[in-house]
Protein backbone atom coordinates (compact mmCIF):
# COMPACT_ATOMS: atom_id res chain seq x y z
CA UNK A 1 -12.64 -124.78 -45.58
CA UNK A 2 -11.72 -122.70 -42.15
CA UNK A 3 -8.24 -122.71 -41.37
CA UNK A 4 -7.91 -124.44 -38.15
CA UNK A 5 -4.40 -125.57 -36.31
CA UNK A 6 -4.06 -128.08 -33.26
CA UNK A 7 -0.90 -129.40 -31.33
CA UNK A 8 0.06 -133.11 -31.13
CA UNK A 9 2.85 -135.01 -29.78
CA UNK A 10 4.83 -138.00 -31.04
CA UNK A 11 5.12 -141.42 -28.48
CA UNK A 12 8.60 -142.61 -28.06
CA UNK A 13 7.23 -145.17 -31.05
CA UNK A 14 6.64 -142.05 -33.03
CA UNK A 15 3.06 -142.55 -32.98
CA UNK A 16 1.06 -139.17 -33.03
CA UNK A 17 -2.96 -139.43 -32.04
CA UNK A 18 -4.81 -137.13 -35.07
CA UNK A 19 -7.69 -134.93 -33.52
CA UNK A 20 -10.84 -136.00 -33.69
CA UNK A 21 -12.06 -132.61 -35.57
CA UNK A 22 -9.68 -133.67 -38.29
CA UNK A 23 -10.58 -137.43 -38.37
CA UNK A 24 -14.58 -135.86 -38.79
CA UNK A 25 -13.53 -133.57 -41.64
CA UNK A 26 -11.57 -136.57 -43.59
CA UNK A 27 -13.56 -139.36 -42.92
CA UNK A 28 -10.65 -141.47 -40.82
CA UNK A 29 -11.47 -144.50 -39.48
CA UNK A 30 -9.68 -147.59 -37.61
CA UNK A 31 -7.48 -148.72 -39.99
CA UNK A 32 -7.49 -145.93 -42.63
CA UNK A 33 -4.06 -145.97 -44.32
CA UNK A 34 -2.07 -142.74 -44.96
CA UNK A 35 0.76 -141.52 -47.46
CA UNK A 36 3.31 -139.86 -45.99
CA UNK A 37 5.50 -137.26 -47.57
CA UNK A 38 8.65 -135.54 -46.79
CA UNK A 39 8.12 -131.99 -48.15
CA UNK A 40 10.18 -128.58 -48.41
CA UNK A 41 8.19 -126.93 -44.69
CA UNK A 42 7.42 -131.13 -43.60
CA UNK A 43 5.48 -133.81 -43.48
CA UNK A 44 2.51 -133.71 -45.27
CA UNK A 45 -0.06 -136.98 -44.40
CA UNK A 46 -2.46 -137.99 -46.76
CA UNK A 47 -5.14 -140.60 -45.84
CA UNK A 48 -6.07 -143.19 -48.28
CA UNK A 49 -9.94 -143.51 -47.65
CA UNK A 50 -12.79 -144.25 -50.35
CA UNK A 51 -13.60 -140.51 -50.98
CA UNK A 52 -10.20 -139.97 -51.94
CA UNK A 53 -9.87 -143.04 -54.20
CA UNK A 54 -12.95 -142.01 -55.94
CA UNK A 55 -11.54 -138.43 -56.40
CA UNK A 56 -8.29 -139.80 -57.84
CA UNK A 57 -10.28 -142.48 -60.28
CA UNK A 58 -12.10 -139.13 -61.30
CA UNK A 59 -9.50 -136.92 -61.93
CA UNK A 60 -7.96 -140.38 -64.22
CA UNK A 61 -11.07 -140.50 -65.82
CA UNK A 62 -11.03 -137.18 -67.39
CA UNK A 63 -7.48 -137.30 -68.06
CA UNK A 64 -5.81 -138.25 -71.95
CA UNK A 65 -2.94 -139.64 -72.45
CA UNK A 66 -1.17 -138.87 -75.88
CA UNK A 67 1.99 -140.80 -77.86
């Protein structure tokens, strides 16, 4: 994956429009829900959409849980 950076600004709502580049590349849509996370250099924003569900119930899959 290329390393591309792009420049947004926050509405006095704190509302921020996501390029469309980035929208392509993570499949966002109307409605698509995010998590958002404080972290040590930020925010980091991490859309909920089906591909990333299916990853997760993947990686759960393969996981084992011992007592």
């Amino acid at each position: 994956m290329e390393s591309k950076t792009d420049t947004v600004k926050f509405t006095s709502k704190g509302q921020l429009v996501i390029p469309n580049w980035v929208r392509k590349q993570f499949g966002i849509k109307e409605g698509t829900k995010a998590n958002v996370s404080v972290v040590k250099d930020g925010i980091l924003l991490r859309p909920v959409t089906k591909e990333t569900v299916a990853r997760l119930q993947g990686a759960l899959r393969g996981s084992t849980t011992e007592n």
